[in-house]
Structure formats: C-alpha cells, structure tokens
N, C-alpha and C. Protein backbone atom coordinates (compact mmCIF):
# COMPACT_ATOMS: atom_id res chain seq x y z
N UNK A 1 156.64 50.54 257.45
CA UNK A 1 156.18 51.08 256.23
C UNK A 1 155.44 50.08 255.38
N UNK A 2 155.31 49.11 255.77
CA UNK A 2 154.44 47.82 255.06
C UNK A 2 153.17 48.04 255.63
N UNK A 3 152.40 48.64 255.09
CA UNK A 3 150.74 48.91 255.33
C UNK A 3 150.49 48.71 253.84
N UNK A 4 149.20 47.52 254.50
CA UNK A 4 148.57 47.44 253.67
C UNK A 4 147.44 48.21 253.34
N UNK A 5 147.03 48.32 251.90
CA UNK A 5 145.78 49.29 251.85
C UNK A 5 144.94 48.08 251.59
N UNK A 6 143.91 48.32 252.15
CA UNK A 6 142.52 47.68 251.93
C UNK A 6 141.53 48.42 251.14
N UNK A 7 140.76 47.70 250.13
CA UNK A 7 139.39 48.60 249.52
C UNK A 7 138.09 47.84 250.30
N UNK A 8 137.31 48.15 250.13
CA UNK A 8 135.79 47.49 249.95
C UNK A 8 135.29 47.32 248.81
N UNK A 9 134.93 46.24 248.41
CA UNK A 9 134.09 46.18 247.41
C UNK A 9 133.23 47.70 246.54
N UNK A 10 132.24 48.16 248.15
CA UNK A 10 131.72 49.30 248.27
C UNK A 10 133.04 50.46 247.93
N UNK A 11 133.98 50.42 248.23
CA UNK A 11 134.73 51.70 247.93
C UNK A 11 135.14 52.06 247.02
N UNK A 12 135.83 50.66 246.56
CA UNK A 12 136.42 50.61 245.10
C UNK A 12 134.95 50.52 243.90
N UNK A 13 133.67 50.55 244.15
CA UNK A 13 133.41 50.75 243.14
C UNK A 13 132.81 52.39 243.24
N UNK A 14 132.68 52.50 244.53
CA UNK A 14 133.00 54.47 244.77
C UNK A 14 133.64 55.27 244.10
N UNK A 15 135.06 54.72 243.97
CA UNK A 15 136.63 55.35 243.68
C UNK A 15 135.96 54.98 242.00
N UNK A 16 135.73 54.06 241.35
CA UNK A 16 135.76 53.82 240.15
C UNK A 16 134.64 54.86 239.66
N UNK A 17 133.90 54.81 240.29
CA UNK A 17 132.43 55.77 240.08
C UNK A 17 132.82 57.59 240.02
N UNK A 18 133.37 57.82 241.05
CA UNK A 18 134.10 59.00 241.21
C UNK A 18 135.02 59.19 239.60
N UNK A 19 136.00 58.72 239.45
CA UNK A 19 136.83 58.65 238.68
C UNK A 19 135.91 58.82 237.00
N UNK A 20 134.77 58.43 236.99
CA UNK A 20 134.02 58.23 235.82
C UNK A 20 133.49 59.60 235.83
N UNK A 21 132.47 60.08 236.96
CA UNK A 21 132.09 60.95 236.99
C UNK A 21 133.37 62.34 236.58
N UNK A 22 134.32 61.99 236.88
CA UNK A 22 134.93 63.33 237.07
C UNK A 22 135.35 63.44 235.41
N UNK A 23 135.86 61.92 234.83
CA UNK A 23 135.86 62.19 233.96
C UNK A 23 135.12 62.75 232.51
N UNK A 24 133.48 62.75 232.90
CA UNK A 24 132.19 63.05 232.25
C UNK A 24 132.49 64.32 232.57
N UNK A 25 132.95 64.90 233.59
CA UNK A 25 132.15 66.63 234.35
C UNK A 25 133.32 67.37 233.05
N UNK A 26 134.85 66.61 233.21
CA UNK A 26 135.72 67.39 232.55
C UNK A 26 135.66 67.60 230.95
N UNK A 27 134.78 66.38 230.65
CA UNK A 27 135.05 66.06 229.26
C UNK A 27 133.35 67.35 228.71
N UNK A 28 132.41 67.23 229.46
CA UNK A 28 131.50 68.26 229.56
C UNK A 28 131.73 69.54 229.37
N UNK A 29 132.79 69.70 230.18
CA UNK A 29 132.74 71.07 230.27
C UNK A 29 134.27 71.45 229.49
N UNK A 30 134.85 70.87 228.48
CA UNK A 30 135.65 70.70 227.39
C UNK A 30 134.60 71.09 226.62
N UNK A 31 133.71 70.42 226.20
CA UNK A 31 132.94 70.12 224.69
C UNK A 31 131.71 71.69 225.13
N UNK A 32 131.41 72.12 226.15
CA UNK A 32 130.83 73.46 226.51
C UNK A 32 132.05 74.65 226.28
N UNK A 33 133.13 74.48 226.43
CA UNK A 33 134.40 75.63 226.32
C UNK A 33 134.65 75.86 224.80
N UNK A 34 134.58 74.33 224.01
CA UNK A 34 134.64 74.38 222.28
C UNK A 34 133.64 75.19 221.70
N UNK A 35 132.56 74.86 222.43
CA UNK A 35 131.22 75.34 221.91
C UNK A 35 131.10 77.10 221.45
N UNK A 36 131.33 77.18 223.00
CA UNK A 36 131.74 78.66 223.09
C UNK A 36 132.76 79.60 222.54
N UNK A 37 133.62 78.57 222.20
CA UNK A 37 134.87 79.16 221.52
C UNK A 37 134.35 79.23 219.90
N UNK A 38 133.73 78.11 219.39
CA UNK A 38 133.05 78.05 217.79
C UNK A 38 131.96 79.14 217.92
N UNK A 39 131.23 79.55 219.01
CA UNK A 39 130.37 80.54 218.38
C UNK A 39 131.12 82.00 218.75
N UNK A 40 131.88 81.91 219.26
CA UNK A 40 132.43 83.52 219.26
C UNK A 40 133.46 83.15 217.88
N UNK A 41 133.97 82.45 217.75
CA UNK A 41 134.73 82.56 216.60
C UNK A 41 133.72 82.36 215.24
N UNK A 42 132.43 82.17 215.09
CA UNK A 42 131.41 82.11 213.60
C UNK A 42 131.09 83.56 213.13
N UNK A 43 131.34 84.75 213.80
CA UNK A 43 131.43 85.98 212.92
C UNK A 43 132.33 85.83 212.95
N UNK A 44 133.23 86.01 212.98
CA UNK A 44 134.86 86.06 212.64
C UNK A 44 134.87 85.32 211.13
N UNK A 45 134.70 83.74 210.88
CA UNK A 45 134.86 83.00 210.53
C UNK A 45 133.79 83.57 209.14
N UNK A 46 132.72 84.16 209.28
CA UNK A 46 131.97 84.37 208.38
C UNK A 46 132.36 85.97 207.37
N UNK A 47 132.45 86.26 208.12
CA UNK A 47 133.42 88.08 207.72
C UNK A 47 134.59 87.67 206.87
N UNK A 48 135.47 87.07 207.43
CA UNK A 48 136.81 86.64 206.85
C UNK A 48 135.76 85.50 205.35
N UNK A 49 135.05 85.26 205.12
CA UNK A 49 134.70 84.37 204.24
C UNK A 49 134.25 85.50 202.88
N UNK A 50 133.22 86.42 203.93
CA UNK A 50 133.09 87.19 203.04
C UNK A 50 133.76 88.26 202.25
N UNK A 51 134.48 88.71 203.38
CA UNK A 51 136.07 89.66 202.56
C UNK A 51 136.66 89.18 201.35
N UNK A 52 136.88 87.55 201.98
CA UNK A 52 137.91 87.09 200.78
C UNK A 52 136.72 87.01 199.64
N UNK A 53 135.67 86.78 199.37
CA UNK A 53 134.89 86.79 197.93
C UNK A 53 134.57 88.25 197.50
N UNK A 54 134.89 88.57 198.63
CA UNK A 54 134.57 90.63 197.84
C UNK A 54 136.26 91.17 197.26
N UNK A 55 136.78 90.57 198.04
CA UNK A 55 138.45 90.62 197.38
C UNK A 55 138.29 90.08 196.07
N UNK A 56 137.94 88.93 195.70
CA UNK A 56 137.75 88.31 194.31
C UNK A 56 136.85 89.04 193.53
N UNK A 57 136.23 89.79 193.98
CA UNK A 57 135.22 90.23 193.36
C UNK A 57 136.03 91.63 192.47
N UNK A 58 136.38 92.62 193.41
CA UNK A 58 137.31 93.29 193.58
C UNK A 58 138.17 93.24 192.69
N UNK A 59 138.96 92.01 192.32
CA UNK A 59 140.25 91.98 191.42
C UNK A 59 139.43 91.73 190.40
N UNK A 60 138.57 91.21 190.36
CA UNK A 60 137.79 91.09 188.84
C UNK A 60 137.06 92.64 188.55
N UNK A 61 136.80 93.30 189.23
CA UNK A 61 136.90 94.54 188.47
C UNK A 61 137.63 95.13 188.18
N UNK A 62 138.67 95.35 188.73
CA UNK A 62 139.95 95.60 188.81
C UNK A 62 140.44 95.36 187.20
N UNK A 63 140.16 94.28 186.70
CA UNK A 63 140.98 93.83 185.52
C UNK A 63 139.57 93.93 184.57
N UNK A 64 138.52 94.31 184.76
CA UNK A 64 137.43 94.78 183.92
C UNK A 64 138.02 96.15 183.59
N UNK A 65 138.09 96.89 184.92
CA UNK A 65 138.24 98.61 184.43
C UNK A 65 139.55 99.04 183.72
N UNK A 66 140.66 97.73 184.02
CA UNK A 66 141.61 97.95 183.75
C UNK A 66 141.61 97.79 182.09
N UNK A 67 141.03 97.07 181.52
CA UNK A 67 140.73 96.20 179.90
C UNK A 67 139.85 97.54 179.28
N UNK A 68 139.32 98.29 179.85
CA UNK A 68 138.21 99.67 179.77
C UNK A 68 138.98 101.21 179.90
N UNK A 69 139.72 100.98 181.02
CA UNK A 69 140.64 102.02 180.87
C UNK A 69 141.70 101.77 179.15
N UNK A 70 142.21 101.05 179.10
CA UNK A 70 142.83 100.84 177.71
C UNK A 70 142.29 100.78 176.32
N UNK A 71 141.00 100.47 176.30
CA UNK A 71 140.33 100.66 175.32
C UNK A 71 139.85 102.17 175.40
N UNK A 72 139.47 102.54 176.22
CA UNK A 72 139.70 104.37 175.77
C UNK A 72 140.65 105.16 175.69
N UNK A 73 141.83 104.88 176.34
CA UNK A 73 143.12 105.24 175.63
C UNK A 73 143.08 105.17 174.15
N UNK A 74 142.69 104.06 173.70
CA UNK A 74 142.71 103.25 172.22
C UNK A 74 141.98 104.52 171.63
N UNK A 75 140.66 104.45 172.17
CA UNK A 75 139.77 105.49 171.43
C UNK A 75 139.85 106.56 171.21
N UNK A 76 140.89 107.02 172.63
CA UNK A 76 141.55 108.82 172.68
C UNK A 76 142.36 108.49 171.99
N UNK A 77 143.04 107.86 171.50
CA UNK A 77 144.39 108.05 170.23
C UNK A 77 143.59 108.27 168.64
N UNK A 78 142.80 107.23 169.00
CA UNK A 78 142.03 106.77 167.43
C UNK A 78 141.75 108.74 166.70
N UNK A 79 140.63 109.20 168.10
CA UNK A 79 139.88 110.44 167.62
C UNK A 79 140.96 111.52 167.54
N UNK A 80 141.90 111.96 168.52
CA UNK A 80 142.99 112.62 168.24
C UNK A 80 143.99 112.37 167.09
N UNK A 81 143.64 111.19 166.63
CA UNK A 81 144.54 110.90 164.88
C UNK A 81 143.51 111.52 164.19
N UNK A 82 142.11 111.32 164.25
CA UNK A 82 141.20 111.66 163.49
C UNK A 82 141.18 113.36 163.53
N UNK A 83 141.13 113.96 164.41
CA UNK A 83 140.96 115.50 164.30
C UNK A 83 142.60 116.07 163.59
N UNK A 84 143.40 115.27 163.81
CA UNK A 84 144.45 116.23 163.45
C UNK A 84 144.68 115.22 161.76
N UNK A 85 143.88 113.86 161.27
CA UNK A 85 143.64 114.35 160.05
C UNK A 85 143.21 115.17 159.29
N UNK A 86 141.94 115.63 160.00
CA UNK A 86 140.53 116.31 159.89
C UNK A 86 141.41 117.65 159.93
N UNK A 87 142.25 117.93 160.28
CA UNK A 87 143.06 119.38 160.72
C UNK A 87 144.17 119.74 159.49
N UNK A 88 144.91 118.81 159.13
CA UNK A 88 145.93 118.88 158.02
C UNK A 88 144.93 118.86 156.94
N UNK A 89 143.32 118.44 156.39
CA UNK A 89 142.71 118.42 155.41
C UNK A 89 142.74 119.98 155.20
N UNK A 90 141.93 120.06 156.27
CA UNK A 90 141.11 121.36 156.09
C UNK A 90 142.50 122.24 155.85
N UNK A 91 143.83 122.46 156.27
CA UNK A 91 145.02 123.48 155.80
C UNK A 91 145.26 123.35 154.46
N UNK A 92 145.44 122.07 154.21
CA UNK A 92 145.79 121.46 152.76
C UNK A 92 144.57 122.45 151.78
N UNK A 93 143.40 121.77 152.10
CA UNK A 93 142.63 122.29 151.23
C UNK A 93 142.42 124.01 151.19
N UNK A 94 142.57 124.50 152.38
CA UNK A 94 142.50 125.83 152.28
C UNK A 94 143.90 126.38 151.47
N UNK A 95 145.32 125.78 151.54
CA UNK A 95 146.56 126.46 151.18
C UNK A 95 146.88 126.08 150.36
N UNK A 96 146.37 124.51 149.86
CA UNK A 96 146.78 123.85 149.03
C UNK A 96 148.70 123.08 149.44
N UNK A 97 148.78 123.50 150.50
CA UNK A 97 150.53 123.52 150.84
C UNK A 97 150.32 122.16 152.48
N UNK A 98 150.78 121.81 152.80
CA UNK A 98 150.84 120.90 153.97
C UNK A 98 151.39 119.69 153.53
N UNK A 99 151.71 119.30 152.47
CA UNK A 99 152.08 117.92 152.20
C UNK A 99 153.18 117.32 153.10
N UNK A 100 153.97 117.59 153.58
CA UNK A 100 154.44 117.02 154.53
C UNK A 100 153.90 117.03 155.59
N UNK A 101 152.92 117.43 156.18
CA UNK A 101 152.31 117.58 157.23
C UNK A 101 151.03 116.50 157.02
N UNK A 102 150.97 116.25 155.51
CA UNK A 102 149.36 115.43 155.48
C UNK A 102 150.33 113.70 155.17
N UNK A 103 151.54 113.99 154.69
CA UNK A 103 152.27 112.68 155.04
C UNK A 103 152.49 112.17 156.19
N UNK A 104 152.88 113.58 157.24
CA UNK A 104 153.07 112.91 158.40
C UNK A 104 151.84 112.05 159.28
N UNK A 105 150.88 112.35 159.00
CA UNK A 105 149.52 112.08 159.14
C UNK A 105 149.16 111.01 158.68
N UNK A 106 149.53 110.95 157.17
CA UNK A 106 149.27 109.67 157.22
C UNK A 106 149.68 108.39 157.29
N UNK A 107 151.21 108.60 157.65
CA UNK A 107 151.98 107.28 158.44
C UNK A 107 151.30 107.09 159.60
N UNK A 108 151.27 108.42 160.73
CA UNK A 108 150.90 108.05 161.98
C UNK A 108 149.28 107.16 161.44
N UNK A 109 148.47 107.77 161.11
CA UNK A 109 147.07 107.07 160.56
C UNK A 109 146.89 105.65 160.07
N UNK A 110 147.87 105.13 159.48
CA UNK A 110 148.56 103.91 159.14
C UNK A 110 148.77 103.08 160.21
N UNK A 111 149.87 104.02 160.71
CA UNK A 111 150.59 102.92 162.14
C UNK A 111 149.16 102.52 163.09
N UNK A 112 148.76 103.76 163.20
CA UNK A 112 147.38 103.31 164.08
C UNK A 112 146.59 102.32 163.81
N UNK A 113 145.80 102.60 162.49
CA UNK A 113 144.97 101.10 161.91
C UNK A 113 145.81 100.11 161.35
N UNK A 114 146.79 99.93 161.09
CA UNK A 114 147.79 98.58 161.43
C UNK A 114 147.95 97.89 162.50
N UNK A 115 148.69 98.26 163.38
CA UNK A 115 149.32 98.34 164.66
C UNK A 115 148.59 98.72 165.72
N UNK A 116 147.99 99.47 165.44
CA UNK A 116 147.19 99.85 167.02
C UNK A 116 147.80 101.32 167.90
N UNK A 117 148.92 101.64 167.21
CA UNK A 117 150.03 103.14 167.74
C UNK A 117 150.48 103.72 166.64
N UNK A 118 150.75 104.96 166.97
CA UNK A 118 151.46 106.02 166.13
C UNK A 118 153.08 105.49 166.14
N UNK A 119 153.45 106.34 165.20
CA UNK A 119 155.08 106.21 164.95
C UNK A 119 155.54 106.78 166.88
N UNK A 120 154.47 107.64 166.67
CA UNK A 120 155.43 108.41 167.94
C UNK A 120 155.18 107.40 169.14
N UNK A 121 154.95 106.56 168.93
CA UNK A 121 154.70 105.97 170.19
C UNK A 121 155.71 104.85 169.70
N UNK A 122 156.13 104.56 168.98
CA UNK A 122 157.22 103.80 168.93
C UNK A 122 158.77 103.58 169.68
C-alpha cells in the first residue's frame, strides 16, 4: 500500500489549470443564475414598491375624506339647528306661544356655536 504518486511538472500544472478553470465555469454560471434570478424578481420588486406608495397614498386620503366626512356632519348639524330655529320662529311668531320650544332651541343653538354639539348629543 506504499505507492507513491508521482506528478509531472506538465500535470500538476494541468490539475492546477483544471481546478481554476472549473472554478471560473462555477463561479460563471453562479453570477448568470443571480442574474436571472434579479431580473425575474425586478417586476416583483417594482409592483411591491409601487403598492406600498399607493397604500400611502391611500391612507392619506383616507384621513382627508375622513377630516371631510366630519366637517359635514358639522354642517348637517349646524343647518338642521338652523331650520328648526327657523321653525320655532315662524310658530312663535304665528301663535305667539312656543317659548319653551324657542328655549329649547336656543340652548341647543348655544351648545352648538360654543361647543360644536347640541345638548342632545351630550
């Protein structure tokens, strides 16, 4: 079992040559597999970029319509205080009689341009 191995000059720089090459072919065709993998993954990568800024976009309207939805609430309270002032006048003045009804009116009318709400919303 004592054999010796012998190289050649010529072989061993074969074997070293080989060994280089194989390591170029693998490392090649590594950096060709990445390649391929980065361009199938750049729509992906670009979609997902753009979702997430339409998502942002999104919550910022979101909290626009939301600030808009409440201010016309505001405004549907405001004009519905206003007609049913506009409503106890016109009884008052026709009956001369509503005073509790033009009081109640005008707390809620109060609370509103004070506060921002009616009693009843209290």
């Amino acid at each position: 079992m004592n054999t010796t191995i012998a190289f050649t000059p010529a072989e061993l720089v074969a074997g070293i040559l080989w060994i280089c090459g194989t390591i170029t072919a693998v490392s090649a065709a590594v950096a060709v597999i990445v390649k391929i993998i980065s361009k199938a993954k750049a729509p992906e990568k670009k979609q997902d970029e753009r979702i997430t800024a339409l998502e942002k976009k999104a919550e910022k309207f979101e909290a626009l319509f939301d600030n808009d939805n409440k201010r016309l609430k505001a405004l549907e309270e405001g004009n519905r205080l206003t007609m049913e002032s506009l409503l106890a006048l016109m009884r008052h003045a026709r009956t001369g009689n509503n005073i509790k009804q033009m009081e109640e009116v005008e707390e809620s009318l109060n609370a509103y341009i004070i506060h921002g709400h009616t009693h009843s919303q209290l």
